[in-house]
C-alpha atoms as a PDB file:
ATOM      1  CA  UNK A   1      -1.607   4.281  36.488  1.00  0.00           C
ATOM      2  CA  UNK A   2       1.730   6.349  36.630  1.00  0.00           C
ATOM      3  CA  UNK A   3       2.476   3.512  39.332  1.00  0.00           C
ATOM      4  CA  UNK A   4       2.755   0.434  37.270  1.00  0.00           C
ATOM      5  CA  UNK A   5       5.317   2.383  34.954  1.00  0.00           C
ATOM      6  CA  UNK A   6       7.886   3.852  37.987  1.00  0.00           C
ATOM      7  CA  UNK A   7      10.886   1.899  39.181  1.00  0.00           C
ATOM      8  CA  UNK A   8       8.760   0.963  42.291  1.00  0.00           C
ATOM      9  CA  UNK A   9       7.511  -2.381  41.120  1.00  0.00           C
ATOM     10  CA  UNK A  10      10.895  -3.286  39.523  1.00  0.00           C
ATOM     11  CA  UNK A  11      12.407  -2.620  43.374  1.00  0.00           C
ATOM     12  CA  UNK A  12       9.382  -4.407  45.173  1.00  0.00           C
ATOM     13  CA  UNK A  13      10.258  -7.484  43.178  1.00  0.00           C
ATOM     14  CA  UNK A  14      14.153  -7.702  43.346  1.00  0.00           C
ATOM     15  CA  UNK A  15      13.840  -7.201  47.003  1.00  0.00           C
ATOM     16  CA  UNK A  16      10.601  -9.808  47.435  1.00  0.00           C
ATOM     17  CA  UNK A  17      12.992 -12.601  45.396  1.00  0.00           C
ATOM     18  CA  UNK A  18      16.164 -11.873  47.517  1.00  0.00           C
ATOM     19  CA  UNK A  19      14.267 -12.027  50.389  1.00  0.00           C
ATOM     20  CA  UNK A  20      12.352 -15.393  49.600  1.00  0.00           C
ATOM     21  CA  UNK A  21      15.975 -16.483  48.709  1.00  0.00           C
ATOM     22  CA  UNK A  22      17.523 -15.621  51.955  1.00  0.00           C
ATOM     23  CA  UNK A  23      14.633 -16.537  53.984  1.00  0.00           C
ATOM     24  CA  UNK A  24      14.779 -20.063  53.339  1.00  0.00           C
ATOM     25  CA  UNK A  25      18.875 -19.982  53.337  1.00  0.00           C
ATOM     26  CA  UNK A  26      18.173 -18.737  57.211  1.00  0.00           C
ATOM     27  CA  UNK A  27      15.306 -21.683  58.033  1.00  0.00           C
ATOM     28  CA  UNK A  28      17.676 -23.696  56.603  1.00  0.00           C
ATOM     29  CA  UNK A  29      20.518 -22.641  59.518  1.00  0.00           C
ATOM     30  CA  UNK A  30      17.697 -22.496  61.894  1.00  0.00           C
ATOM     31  CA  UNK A  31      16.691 -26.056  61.553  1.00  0.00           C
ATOM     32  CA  UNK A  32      20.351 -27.057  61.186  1.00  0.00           C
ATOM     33  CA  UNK A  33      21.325 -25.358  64.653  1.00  0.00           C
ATOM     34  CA  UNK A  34      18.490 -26.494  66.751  1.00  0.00           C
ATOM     35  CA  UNK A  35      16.549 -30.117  67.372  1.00  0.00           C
ATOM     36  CA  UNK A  36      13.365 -30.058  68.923  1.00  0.00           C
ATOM     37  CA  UNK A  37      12.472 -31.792  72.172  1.00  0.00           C
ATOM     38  CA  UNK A  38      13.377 -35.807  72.088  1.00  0.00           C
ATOM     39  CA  UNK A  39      13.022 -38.526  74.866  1.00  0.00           C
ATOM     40  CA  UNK A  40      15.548 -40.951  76.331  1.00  0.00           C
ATOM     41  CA  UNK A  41      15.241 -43.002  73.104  1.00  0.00           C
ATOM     42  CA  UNK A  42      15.476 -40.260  70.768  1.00  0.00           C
ATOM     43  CA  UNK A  43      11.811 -40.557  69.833  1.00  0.00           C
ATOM     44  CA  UNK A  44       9.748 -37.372  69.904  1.00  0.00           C
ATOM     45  CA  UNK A  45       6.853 -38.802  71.683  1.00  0.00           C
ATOM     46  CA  UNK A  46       4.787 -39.274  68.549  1.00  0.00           C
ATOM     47  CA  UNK A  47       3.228 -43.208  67.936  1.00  0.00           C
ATOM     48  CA  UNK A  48       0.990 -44.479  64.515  1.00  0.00           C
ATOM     49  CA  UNK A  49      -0.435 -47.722  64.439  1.00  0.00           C
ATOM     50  CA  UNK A  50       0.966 -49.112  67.971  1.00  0.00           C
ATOM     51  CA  UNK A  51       4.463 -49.441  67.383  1.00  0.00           C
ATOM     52  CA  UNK A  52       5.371 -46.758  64.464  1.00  0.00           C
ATOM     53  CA  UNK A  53       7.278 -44.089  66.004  1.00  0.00           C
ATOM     54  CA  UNK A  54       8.327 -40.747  64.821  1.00  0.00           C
ATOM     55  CA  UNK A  55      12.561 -40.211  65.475  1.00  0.00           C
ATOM     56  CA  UNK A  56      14.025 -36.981  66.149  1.00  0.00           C
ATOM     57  CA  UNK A  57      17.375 -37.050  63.974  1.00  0.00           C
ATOM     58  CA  UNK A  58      18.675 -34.253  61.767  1.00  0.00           C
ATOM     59  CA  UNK A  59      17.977 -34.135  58.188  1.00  0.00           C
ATOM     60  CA  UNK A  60      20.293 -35.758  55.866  1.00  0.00           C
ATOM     61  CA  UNK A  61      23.294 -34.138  54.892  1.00  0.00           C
ATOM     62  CA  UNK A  62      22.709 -35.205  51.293  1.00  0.00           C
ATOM     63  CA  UNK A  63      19.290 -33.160  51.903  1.00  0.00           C
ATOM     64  CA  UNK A  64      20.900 -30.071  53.334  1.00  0.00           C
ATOM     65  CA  UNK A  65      23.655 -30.522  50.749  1.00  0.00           C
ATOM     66  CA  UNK A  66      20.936 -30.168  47.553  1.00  0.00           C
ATOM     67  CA  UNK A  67      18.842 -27.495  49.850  1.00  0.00           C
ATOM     68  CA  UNK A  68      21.788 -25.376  49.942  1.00  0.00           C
ATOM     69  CA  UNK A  69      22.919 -26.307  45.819  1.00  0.00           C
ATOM     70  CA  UNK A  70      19.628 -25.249  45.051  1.00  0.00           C
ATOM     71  CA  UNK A  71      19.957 -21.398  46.657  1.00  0.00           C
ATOM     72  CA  UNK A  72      23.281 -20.973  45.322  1.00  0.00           C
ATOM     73  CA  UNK A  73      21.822 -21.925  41.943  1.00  0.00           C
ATOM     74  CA  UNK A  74      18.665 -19.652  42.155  1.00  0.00           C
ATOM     75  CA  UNK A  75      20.926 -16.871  42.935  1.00  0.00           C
ATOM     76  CA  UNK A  76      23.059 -17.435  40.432  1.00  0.00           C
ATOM     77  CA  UNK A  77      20.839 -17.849  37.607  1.00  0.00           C
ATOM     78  CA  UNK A  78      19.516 -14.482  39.032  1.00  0.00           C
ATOM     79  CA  UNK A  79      22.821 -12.656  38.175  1.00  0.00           C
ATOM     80  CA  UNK A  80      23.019 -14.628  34.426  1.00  0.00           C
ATOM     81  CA  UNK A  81      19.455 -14.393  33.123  1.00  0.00           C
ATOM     82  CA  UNK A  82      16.626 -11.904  34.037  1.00  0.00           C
ATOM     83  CA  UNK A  83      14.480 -12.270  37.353  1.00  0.00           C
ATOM     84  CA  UNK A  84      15.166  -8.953  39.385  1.00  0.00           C
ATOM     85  CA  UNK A  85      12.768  -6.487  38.689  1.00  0.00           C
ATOM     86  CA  UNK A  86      14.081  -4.724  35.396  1.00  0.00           C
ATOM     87  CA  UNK A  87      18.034  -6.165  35.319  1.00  0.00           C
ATOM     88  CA  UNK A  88      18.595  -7.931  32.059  1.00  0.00           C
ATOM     89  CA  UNK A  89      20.862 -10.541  33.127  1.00  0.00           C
ATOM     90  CA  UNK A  90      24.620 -11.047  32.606  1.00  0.00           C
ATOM     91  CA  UNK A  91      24.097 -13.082  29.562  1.00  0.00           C
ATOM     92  CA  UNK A  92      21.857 -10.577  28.055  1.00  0.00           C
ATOM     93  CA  UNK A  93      19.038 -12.926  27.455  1.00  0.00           C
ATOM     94  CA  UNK A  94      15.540 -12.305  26.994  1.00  0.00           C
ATOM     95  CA  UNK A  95      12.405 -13.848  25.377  1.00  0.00           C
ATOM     96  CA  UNK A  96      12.158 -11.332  22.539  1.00  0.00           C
ATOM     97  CA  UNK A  97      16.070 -12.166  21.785  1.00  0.00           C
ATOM     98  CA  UNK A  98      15.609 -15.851  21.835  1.00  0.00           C
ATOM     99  CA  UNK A  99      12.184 -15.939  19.430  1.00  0.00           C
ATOM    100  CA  UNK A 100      14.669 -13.303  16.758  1.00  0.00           C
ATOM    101  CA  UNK A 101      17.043 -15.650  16.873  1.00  0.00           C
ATOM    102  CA  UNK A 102      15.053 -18.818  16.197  1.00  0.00           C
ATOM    103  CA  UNK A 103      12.489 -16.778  13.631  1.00  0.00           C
ATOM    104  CA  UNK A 104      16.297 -15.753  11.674  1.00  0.00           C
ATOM    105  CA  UNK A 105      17.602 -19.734  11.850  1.00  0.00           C
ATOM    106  CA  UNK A 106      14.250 -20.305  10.136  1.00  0.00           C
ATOM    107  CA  UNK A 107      13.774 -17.845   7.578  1.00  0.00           C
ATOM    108  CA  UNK A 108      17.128 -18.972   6.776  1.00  0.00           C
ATOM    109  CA  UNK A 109      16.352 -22.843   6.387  1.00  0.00           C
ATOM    110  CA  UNK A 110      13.132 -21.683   3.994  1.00  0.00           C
ATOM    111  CA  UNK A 111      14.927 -19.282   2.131  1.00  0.00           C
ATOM    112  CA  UNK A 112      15.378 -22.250  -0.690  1.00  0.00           C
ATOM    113  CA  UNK A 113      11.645 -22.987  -0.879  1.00  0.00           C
ATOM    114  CA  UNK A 114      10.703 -19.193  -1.208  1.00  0.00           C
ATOM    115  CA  UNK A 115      14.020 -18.500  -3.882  1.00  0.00           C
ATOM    116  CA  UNK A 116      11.747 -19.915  -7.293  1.00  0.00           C
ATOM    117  CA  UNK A 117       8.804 -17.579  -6.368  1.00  0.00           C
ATOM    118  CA  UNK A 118      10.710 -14.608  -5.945  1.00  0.00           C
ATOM    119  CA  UNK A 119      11.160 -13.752  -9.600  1.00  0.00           C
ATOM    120  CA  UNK A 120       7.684 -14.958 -10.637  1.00  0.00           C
ATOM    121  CA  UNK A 121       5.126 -12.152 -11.271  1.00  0.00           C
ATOM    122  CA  UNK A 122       1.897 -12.721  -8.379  1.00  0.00           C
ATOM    123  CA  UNK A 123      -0.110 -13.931 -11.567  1.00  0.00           C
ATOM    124  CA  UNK A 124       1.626 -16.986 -12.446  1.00  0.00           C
ATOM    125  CA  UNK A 125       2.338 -17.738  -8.766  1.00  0.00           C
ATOM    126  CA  UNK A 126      -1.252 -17.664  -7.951  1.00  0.00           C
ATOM    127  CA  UNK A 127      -1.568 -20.413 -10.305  1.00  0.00           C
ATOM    128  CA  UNK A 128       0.789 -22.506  -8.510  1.00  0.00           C
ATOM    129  CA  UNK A 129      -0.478 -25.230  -6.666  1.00  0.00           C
ATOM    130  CA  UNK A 130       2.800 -25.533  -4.242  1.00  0.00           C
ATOM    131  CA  UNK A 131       2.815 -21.382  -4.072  1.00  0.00           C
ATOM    132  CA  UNK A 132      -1.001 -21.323  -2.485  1.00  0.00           C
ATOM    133  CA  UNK A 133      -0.601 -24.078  -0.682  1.00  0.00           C
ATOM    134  CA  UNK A 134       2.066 -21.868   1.241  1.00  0.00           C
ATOM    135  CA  UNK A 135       0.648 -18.673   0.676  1.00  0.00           C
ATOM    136  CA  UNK A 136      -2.805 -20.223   2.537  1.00  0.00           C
ATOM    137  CA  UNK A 137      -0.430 -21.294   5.422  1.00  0.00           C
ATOM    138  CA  UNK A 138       1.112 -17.736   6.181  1.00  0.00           C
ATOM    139  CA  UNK A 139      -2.960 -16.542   5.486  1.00  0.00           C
ATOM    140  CA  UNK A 140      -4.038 -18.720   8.199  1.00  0.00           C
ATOM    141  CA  UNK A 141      -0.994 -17.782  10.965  1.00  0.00           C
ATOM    142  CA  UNK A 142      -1.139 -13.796   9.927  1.00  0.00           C
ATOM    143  CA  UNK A 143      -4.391 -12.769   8.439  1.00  0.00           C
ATOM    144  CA  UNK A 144      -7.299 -15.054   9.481  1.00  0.00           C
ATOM    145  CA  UNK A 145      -7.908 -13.821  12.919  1.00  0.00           C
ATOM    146  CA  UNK A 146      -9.327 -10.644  11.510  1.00  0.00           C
ATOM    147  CA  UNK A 147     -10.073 -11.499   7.713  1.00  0.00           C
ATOM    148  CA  UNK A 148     -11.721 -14.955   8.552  1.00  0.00           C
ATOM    149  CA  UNK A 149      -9.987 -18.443   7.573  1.00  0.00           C
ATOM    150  CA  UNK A 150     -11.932 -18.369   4.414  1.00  0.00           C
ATOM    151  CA  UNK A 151     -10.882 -14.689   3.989  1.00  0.00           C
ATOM    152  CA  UNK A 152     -14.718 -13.841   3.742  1.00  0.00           C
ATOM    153  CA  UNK A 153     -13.771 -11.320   6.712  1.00  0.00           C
ATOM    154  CA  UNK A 154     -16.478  -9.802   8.937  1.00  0.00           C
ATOM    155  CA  UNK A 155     -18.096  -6.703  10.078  1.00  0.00           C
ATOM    156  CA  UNK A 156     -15.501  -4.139   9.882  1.00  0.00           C
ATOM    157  CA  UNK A 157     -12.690  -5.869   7.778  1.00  0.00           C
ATOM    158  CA  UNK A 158     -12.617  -6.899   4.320  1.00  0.00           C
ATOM    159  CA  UNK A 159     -13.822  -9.963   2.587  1.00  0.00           C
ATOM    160  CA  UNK A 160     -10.530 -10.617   0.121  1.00  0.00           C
ATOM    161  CA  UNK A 161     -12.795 -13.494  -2.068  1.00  0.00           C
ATOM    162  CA  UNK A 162     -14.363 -10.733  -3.850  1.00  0.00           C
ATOM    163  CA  UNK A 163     -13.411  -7.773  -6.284  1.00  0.00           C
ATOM    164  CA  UNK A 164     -14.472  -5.014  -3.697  1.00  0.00           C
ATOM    165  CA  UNK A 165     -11.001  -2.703  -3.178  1.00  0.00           C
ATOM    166  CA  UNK A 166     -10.710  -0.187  -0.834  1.00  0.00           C
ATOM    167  CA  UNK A 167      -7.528   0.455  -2.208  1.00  0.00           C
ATOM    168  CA  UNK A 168      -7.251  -1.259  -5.124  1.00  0.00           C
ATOM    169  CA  UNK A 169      -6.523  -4.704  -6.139  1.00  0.00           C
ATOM    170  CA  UNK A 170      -3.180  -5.238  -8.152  1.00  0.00           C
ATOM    171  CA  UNK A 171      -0.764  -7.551  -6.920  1.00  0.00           C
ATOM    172  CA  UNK A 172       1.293  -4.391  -5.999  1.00  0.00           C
ATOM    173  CA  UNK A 173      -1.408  -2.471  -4.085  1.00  0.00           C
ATOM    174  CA  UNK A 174      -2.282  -5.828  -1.825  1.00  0.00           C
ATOM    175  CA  UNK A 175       1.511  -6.241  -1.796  1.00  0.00           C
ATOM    176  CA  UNK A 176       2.101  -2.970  -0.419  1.00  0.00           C
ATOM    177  CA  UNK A 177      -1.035  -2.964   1.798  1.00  0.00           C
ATOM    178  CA  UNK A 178       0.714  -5.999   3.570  1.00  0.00           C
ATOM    179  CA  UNK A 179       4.053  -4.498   4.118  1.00  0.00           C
ATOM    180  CA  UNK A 180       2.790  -0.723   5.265  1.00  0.00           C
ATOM    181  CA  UNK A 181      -0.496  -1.473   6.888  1.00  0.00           C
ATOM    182  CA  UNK A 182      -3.130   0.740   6.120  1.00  0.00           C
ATOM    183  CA  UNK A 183      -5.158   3.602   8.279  1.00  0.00           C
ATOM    184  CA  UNK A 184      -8.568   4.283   6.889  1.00  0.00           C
ATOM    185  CA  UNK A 185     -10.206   7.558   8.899  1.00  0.00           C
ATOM    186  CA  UNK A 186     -14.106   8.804   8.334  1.00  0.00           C
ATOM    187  CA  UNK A 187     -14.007  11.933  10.657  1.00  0.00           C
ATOM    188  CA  UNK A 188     -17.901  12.757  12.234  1.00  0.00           C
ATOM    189  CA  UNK A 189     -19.418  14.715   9.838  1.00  0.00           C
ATOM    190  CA  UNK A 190     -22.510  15.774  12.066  1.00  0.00           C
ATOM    191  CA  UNK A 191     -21.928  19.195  11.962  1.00  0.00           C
ATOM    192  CA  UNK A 192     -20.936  19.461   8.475  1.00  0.00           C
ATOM    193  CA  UNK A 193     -24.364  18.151   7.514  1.00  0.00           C
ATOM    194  CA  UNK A 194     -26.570  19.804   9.797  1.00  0.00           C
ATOM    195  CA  UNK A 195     -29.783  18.149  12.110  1.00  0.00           C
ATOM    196  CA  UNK A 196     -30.191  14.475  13.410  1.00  0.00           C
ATOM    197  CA  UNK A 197     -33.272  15.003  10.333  1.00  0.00           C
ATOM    198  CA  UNK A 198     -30.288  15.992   7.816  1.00  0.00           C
ATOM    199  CA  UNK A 199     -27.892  13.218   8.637  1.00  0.00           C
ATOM    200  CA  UNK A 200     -31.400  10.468   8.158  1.00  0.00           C
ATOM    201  CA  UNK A 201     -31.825  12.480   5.031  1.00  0.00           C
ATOM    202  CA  UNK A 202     -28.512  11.523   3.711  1.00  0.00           C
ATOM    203  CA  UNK A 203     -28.289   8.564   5.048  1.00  0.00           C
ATOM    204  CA  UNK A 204     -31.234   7.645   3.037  1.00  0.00           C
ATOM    205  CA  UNK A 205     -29.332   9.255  -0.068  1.00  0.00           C
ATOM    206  CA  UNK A 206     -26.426   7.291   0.535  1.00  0.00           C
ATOM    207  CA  UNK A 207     -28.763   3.843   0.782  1.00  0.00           C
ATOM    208  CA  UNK A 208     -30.181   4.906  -2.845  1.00  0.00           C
ATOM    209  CA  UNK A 209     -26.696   5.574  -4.475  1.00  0.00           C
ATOM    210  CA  UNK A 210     -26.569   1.164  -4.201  1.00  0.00           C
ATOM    211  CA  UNK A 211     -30.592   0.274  -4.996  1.00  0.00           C
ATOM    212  CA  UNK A 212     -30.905  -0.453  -1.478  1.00  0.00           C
ATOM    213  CA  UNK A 213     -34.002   0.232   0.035  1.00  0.00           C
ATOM    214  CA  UNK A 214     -34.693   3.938   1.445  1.00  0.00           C
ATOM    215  CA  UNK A 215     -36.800   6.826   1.777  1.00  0.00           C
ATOM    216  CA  UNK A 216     -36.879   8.273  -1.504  1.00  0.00           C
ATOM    217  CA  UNK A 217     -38.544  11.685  -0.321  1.00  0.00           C
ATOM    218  CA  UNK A 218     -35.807  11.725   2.557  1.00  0.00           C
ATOM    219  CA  UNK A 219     -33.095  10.884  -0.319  1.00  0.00           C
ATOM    220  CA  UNK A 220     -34.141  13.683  -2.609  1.00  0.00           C
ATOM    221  CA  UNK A 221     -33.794  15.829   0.745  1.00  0.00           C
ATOM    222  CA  UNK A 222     -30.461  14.406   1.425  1.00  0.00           C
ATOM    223  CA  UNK A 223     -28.927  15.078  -1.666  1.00  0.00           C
ATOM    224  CA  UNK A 224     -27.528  18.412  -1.427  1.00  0.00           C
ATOM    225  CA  UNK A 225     -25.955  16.848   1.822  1.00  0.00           C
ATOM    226  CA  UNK A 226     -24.112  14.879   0.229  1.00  0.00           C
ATOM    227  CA  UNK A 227     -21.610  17.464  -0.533  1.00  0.00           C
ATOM    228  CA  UNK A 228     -19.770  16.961   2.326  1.00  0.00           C
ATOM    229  CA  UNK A 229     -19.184  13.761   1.509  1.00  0.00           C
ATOM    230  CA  UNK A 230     -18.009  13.645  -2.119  1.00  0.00           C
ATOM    231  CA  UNK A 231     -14.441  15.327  -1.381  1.00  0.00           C
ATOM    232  CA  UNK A 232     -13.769  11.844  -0.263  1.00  0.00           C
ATOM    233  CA  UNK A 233     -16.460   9.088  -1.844  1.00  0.00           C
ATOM    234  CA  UNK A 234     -16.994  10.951  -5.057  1.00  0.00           C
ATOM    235  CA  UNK A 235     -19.082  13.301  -6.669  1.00  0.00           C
ATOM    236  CA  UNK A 236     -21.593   9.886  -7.708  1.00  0.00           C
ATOM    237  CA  UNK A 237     -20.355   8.053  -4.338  1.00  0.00           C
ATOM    238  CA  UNK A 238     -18.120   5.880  -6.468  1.00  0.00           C
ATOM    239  CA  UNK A 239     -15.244   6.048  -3.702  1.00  0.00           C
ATOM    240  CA  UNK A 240     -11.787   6.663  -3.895  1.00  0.00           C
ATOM    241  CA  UNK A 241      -8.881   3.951  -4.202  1.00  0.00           C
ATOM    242  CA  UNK A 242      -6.418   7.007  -3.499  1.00  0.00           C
ATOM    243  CA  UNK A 243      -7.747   7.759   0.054  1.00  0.00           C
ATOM    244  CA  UNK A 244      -9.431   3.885   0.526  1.00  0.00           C
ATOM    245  CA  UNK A 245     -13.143   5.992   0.408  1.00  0.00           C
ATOM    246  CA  UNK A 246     -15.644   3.097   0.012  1.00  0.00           C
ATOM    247  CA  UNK A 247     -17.423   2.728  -3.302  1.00  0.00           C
ATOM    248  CA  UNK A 248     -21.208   3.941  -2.049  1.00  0.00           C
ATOM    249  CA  UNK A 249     -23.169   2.950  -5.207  1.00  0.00           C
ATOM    250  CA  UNK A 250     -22.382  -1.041  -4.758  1.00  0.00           C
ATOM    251  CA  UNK A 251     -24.396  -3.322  -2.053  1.00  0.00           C
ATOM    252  CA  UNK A 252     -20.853  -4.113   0.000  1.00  0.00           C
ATOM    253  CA  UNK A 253     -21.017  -2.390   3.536  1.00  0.00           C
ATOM    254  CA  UNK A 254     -18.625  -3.009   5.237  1.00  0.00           C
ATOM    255  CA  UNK A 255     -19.592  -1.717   8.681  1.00  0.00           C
ATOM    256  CA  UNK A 256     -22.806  -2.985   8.640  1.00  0.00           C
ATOM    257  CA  UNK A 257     -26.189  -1.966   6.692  1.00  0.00           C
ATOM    258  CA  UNK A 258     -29.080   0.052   6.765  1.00  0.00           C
ATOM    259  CA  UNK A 259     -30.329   3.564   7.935  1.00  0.00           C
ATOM    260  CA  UNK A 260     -28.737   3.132  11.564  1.00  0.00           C
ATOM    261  CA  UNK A 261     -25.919   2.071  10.535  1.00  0.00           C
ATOM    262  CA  UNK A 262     -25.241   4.938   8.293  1.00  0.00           C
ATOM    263  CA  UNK A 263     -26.201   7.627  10.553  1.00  0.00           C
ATOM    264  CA  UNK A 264     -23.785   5.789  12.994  1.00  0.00           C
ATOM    265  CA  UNK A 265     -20.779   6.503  10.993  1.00  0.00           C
ATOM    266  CA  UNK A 266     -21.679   9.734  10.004  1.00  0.00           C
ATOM    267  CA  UNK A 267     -22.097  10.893  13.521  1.00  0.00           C
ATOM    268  CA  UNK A 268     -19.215   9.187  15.373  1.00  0.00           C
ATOM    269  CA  UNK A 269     -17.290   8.929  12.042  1.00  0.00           C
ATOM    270  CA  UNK A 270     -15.105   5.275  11.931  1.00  0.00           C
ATOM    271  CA  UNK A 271     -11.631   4.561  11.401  1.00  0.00           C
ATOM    272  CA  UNK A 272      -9.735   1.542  10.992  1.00  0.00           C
ATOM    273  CA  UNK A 273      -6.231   0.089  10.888  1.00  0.00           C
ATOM    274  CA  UNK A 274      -4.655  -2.803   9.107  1.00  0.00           C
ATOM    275  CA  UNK A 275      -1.504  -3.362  10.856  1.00  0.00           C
ATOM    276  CA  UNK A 276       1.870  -3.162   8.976  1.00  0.00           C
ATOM    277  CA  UNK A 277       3.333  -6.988   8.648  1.00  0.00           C
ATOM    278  CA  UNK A 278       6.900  -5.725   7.361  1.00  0.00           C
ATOM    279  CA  UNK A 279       9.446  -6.942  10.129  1.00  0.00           C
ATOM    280  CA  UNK A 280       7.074  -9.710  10.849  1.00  0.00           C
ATOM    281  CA  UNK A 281       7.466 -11.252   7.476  1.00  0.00           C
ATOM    282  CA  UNK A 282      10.295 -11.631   5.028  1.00  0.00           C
ATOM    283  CA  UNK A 283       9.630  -9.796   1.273  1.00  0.00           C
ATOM    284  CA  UNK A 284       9.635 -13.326  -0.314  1.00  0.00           C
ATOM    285  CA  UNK A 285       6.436 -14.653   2.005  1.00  0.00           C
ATOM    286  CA  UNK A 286       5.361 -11.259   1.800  1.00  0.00           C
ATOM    287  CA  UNK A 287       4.765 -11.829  -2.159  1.00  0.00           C
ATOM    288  CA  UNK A 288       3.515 -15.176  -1.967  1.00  0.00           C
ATOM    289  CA  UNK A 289       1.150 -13.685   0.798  1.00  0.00           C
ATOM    290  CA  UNK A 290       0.244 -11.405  -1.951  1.00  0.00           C
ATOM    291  CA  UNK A 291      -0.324 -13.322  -4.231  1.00  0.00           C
ATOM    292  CA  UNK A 292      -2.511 -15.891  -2.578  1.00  0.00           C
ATOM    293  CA  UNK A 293      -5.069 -12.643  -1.798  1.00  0.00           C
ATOM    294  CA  UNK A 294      -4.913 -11.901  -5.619  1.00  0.00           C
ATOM    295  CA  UNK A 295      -5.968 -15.394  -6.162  1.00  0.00           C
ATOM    296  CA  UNK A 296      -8.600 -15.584  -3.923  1.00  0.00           C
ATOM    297  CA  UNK A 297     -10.629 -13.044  -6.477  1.00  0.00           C
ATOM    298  CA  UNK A 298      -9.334 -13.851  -9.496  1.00  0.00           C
ATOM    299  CA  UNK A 299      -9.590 -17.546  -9.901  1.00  0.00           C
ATOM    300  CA  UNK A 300     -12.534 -19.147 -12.114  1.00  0.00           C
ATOM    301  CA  UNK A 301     -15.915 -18.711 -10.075  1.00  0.00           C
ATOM    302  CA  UNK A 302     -14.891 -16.078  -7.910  1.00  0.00           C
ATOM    303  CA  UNK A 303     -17.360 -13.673  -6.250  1.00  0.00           C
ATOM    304  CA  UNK A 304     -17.429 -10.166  -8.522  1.00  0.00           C
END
């Protein structure tokens, strides 16, 4: 692996370009210099369709003029923009540079559309029609691929419809949640509990804290277990905004359900990461962005 990150490749491809460079620069003078064998008539011997025959004269000098324009350009495009291993070009070009500059130029031409939301409190621009049509927009480009394009979300992230909060769900919290990311961390707990039949036990517990069907002898066992859980979900497995501890005594799983599933995470423990979107998005469309996810759950007929 250490190979792929030493100067090695970065030399093996400034020398493979030069040399593809040069190499044709020298057929070129090859092919200039020398004419292959020809008869009387300057014909090389070669005859299609009875009377179409193949001439032996040089190429045009138009031809060799544009051959040889087009290695002096390569070359010097080479020395301007990037193309030699890891040089960065004269001009100081790059990808990254030119998608800053053109993400700037239009943050700038929007700044007008995002000014009259920028003073509004997330409530009264989740009731603006014009607000989520935009706020669905930057949804759809920055949050769908993991939360779902109807923000239902999946196994392992979040369905933002309903009024299930890791870490709470004020306009501020989802606000800050979108410009710091979050980092949610269940370390194993295996050993803390004791036997594979302790960790069924309070997995069992755990499924009876929501209704949801269990072992009630194995959930009386698993009880006392629970204790090294609570730090985190609660004494009554109510959860934790604070740390982002899942509520335990509702029916929303959000790593999937059941007895296996729950001894799962208890033995390998889970963790998950919402990536930070600050940098990525300007604080105006950062608050309309919040404010759409406010809306989704707090809108007339919304999933509780």
């Amino acid at each position: 692996m250490s190979d792929f990150i030493s100067d090695f490749w970065s030399h093996y491809v400034t020398i493979l370009t030069l040399a593809s460079i040069l190499g044709c620069a020298l057929l070129l003078w090859l092919t200039a210099r020398s004419r292959g064998p020809s008869h009387d008539d300057n014909t090389t011997g070669h005859v299609w369709d009875e009377d179409l025959r193949e001439m032996n004269n040089p190429m045009p000098r138009w031809w060799m003029g544009l051959f040889v324009l087009t290695i002096v350009f390569g070359l010097g495009y080479l020395v301007a923009y990037p193309g030699l291993g890891d040089y960065q070009g004269q001009l100081g070009w790059s990808t990254e540079g030119e998608y800053a500059t053109n993400l700037a130029k239009a943050n700038t031409a929007l700044e007008p559309v995002y000014a009259r939301y920028t003073t509004m409190p997330a409530e009264q621009v989740a009731r603006d029609a014009e607000a989520m049509a935009i706020g669905e927009r930057l949804f759809l480009n920055n949050c769908a691929q993991c939360h779902g394009s109807d923000a239902r979300g999946s196994k392992g992230f979040p369905n933002l419809t309903d009024n299930d909060w890791l870490y709470g769900g004020a306009p501020a919290t989802i606000q800050e949640t979108i410009v710091h990311g979050r980092m949610g961390v269940m370390p194993p707990q295996a050993e803390a509990v004791g036997s594979g039949e302790d960790v069924k036990n309070l997995a069992n517990y755990v499924l009876s804290l929501s209704g949801s069907p269990h072992d009630s002898v194995r959930a009386g066992l698993g009880k006392s277990k629970f204790t090294a859980c609570a730090a985190c979900h609660g004494i009554g497995g109510v959860g934790n905004q604070a740390m982002g501890a899942p509520n335990l005594t509702d029916k929303v799983w959000l790593h999937g359900f059941g007895q296996d599933a729950i001894i799962s995470i208890i033995n390998t423990g889970k963790t998950n990461q919402m990536p930070a979107q600050q940098g990525r998005l300007t604080e105006a469309q950062i608050h309309v962005l919040a404010s759409y996810v406010w809306g989704l759950s707090n809108k007339p007929g919304a999933a509780q």
